[in-house]
N, C-alpha and C. Protein backbone atom coordinates (compact mmCIF):
# COMPACT_ATOMS: atom_id res chain seq x y z
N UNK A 1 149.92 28.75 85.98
CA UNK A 1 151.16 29.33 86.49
C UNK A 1 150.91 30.75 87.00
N UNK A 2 149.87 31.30 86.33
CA UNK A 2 149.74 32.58 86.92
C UNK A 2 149.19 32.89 88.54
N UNK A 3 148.16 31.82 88.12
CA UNK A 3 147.62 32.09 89.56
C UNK A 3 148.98 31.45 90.86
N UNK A 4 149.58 30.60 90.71
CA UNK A 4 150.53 29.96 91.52
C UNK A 4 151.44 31.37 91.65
N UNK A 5 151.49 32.02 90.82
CA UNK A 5 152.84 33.52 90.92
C UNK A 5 152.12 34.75 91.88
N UNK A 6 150.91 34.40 91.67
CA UNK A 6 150.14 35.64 92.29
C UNK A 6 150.00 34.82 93.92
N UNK A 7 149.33 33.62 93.80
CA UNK A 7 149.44 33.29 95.41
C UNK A 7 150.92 33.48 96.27
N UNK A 8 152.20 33.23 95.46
CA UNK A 8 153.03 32.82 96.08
C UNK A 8 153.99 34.60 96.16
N UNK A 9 153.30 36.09 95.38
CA UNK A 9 153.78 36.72 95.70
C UNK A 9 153.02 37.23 96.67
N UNK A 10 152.07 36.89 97.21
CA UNK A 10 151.08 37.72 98.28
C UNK A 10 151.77 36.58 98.87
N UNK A 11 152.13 35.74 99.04
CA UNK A 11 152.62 35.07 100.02
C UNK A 11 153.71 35.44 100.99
N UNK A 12 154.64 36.30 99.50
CA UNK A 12 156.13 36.69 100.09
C UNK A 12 155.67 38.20 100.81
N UNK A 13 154.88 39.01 99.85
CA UNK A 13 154.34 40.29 100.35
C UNK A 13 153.72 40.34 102.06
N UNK A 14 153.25 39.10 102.84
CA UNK A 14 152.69 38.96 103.81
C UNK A 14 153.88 38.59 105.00
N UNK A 15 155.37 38.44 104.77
CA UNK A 15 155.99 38.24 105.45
C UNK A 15 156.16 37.20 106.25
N UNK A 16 155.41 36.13 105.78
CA UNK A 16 155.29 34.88 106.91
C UNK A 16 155.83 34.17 107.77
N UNK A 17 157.01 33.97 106.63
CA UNK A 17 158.39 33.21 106.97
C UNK A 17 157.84 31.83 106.70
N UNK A 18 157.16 31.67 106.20
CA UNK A 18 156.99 30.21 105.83
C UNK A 18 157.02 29.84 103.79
N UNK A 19 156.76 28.79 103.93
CA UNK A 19 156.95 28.04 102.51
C UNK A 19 155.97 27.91 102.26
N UNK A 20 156.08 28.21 101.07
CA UNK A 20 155.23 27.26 100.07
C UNK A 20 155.31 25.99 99.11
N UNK A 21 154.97 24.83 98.73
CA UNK A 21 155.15 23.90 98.22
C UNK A 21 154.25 24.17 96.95
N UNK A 22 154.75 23.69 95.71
CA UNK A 22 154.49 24.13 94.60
C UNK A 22 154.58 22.46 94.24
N UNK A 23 153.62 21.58 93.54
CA UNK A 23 153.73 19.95 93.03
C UNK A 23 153.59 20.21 91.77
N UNK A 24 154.69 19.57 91.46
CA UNK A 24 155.27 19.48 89.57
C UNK A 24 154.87 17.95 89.49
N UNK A 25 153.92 17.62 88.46
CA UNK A 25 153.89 16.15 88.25
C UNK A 25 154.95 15.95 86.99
N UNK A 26 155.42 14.37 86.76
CA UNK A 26 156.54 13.91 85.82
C UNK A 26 155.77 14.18 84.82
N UNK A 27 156.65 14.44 83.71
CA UNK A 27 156.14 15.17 82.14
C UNK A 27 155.78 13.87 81.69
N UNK A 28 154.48 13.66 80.93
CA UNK A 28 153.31 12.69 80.79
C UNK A 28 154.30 11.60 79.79
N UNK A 29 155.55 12.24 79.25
CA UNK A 29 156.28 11.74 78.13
C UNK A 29 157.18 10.42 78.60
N UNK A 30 157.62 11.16 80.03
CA UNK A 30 158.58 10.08 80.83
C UNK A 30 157.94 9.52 81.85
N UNK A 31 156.59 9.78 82.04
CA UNK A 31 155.85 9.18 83.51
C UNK A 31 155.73 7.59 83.39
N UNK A 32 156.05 7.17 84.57
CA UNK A 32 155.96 5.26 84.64
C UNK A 32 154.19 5.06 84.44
N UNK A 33 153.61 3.72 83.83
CA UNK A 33 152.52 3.72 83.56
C UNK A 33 152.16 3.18 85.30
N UNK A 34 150.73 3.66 85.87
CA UNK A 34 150.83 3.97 87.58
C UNK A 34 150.90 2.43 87.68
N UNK A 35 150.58 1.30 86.87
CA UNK A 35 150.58 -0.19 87.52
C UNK A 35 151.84 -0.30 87.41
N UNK A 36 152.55 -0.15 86.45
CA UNK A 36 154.14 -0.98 86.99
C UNK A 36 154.92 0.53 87.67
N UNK A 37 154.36 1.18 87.99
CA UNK A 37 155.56 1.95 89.27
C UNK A 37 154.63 1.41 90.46
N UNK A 38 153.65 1.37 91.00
CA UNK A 38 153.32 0.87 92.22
C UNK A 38 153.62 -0.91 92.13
N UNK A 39 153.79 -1.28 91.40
CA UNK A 39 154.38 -2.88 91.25
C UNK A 39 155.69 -3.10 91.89
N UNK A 40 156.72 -2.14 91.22
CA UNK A 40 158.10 -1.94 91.57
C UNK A 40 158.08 -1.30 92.71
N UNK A 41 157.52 -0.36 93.88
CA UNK A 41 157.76 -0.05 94.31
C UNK A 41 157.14 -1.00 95.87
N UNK A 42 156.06 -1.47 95.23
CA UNK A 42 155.57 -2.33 96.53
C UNK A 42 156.31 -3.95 96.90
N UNK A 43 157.23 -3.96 95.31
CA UNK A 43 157.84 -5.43 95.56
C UNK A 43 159.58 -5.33 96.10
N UNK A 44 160.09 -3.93 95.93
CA UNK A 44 161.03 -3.28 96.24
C UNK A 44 160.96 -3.25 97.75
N UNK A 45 159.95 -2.54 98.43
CA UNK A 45 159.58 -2.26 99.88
C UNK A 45 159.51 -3.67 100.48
N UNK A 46 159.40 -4.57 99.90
CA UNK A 46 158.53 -5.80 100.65
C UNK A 46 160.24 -6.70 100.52
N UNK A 47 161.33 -6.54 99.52
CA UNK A 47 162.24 -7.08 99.59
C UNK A 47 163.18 -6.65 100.23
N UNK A 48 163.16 -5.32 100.65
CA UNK A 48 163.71 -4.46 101.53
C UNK A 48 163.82 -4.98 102.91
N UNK A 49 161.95 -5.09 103.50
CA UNK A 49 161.74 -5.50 104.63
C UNK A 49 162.47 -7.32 104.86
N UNK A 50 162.16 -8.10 104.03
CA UNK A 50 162.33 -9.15 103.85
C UNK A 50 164.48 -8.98 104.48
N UNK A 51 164.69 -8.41 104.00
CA UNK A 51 166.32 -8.45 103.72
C UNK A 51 167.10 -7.63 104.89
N UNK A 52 166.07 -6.85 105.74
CA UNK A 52 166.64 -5.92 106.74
C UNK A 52 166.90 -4.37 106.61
N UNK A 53 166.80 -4.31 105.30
CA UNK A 53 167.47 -2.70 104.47
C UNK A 53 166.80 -2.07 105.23
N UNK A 54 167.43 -1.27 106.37
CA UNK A 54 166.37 0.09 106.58
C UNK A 54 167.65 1.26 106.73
N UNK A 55 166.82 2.69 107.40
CA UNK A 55 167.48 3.57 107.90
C UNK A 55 168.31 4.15 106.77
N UNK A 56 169.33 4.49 106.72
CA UNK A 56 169.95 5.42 105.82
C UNK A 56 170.17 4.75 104.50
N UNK A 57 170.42 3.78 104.57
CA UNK A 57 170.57 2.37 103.61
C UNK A 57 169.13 2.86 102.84
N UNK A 58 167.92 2.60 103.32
CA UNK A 58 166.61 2.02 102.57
C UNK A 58 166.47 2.96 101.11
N UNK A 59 166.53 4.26 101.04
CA UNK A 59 166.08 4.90 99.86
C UNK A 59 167.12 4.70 98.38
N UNK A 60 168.32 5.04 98.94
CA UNK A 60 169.19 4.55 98.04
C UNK A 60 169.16 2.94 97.69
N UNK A 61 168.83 1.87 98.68
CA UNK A 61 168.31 0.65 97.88
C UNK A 61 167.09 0.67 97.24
N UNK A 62 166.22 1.36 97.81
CA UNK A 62 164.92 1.23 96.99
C UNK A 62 164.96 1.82 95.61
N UNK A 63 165.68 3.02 95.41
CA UNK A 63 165.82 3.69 94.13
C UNK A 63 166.52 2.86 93.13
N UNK A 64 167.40 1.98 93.21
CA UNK A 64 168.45 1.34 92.99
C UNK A 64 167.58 -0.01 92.19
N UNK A 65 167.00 -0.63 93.36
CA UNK A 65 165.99 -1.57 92.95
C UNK A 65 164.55 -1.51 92.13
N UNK A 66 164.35 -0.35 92.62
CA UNK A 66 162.87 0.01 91.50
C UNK A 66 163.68 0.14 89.88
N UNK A 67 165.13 1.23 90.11
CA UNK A 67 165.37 1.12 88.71
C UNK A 67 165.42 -0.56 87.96
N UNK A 68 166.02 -0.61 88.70
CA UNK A 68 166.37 -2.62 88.27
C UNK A 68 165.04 -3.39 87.70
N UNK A 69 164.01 -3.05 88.66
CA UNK A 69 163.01 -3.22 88.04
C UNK A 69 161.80 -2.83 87.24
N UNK A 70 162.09 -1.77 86.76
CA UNK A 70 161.19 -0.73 85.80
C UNK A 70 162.37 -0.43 84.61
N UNK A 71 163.35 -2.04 84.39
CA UNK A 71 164.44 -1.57 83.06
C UNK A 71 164.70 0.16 83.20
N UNK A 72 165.07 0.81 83.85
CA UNK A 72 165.38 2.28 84.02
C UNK A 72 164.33 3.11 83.72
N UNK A 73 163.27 2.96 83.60
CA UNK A 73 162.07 3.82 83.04
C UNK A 73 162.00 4.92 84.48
N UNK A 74 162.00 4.28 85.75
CA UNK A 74 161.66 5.20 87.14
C UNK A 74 163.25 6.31 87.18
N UNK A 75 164.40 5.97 86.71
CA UNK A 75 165.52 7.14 86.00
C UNK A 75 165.17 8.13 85.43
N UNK A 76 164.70 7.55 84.10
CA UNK A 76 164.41 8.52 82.92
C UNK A 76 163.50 9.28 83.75
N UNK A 77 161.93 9.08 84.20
CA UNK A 77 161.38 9.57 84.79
C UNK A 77 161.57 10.43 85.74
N UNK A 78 162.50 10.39 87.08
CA UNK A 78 163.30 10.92 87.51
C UNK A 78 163.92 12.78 87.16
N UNK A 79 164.91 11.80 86.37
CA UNK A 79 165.35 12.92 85.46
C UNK A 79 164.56 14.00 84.50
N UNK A 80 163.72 13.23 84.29
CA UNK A 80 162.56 13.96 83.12
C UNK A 80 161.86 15.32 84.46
N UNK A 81 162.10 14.63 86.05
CA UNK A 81 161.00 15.53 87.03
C UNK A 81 161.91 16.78 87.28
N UNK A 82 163.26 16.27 87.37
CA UNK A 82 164.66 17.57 87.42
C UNK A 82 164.43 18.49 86.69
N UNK A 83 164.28 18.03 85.13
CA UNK A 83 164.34 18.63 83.96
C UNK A 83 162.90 19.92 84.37
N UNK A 84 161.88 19.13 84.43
CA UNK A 84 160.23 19.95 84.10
C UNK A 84 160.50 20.70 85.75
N UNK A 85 160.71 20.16 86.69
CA UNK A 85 161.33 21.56 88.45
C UNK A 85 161.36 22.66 87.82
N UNK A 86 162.77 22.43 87.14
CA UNK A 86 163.56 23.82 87.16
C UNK A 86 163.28 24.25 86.19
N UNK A 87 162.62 23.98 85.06
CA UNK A 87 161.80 24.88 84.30
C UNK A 87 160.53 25.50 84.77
N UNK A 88 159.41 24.86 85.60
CA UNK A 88 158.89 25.38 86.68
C UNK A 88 159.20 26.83 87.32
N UNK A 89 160.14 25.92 87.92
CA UNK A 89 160.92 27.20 89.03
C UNK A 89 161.51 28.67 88.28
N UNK A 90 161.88 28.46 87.64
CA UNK A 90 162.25 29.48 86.42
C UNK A 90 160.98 30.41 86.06
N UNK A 91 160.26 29.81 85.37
CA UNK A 91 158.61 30.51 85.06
C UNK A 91 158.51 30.98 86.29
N UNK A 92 157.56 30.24 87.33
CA UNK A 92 157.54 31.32 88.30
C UNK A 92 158.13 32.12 88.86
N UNK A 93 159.21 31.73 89.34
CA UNK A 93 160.25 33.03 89.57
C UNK A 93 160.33 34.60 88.99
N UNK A 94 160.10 34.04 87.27
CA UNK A 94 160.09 35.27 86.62
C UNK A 94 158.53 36.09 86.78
N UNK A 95 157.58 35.27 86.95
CA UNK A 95 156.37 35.37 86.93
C UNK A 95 156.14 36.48 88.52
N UNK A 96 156.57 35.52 89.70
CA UNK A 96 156.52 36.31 90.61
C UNK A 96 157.33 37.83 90.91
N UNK A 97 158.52 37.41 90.09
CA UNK A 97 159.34 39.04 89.75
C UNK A 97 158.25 39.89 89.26
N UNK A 98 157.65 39.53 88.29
CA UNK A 98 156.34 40.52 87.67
C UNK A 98 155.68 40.80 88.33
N UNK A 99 155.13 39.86 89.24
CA UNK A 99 153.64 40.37 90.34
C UNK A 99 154.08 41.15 91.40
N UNK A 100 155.40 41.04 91.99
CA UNK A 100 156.32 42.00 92.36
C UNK A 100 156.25 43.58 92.48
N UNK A 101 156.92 43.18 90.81
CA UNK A 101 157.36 44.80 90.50
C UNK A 101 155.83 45.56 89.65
N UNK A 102 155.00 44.84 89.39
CA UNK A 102 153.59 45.70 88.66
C UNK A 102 153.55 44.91 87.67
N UNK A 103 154.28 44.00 86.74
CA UNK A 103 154.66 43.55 85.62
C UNK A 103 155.29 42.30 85.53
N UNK A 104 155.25 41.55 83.98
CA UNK A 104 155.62 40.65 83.88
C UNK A 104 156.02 40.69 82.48
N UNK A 105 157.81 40.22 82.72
CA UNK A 105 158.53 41.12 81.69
C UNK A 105 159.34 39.29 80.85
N UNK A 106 159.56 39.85 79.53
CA UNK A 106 160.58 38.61 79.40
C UNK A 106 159.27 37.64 78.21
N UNK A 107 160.37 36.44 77.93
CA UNK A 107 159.34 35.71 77.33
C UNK A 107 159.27 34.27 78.53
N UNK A 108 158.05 33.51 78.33
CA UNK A 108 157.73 32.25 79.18
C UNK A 108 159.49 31.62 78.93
N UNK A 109 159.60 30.06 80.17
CA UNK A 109 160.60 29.70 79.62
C UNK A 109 160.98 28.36 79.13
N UNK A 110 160.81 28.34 78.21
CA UNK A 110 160.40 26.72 76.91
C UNK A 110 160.50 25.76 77.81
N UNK A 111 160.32 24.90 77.11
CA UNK A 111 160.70 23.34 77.37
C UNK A 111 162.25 22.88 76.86
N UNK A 112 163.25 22.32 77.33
CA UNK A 112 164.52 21.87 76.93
C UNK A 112 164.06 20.90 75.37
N UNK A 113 164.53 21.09 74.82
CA UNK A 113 164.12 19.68 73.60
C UNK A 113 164.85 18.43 74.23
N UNK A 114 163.98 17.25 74.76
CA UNK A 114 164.40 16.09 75.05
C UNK A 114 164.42 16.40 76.55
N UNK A 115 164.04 17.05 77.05
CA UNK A 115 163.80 17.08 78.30
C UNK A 115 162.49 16.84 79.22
N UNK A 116 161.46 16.51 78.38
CA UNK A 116 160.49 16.09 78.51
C UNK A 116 159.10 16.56 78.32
């Protein structure tokens, strides 16, 4: 996390105007095991195509249908990625406030209990 606060305040310090992308993987607690999420998701896509679903329709069926078929585990998971973001986003934020101002003030910022 540190180094991500230090790239991303020389980032802001350089004026770019561009983004940075920061990848949070799902907390190992709620992650789908990788064979049955690429199972659900390749038999989802393929019933999709089969059925016509595309365009604005397709993601909201696909999400819909993977849940259906991962018994809600790709939800929980989901939710578990909301949860671990914005705790993310939080840490660094405060982190880059520090690299900022000379300092890094405050305590880290936990994990939610049950949040993953």
């Amino acid at each position: 996390m540190a180094e991500a606060a230090k790239v991303v305040a020389t980032h802001l310090e350089l004026g770019l105007g561009s983004g940075i992308l920061v990848c949070v993987p799902v907390p190992e607690s709620a992650a789908l095991p990788d064979d049955l999420g690429r199972a659900a998701v390749e038999r989802a896509v393929a019933e999709a195509e089969a059925a016509g679903i595309g365009g604005a329709a397709l993601t909201p069926w696909l999400l819909g249908r993977i849940a259906e078929l991962t018994d809600g585990a790709s939800l929980r998971a989901n939710a578990a990625l909301i949860v671990e973001n914005a705790r993310v986003a939080g840490e660094l934020a405060r982190r880059v406030a520090g690299e900022l101002t000379g300092r890094v003030t405050g305590s880290p910022v936990r994990r939610v209990p049950g949040g993953g």
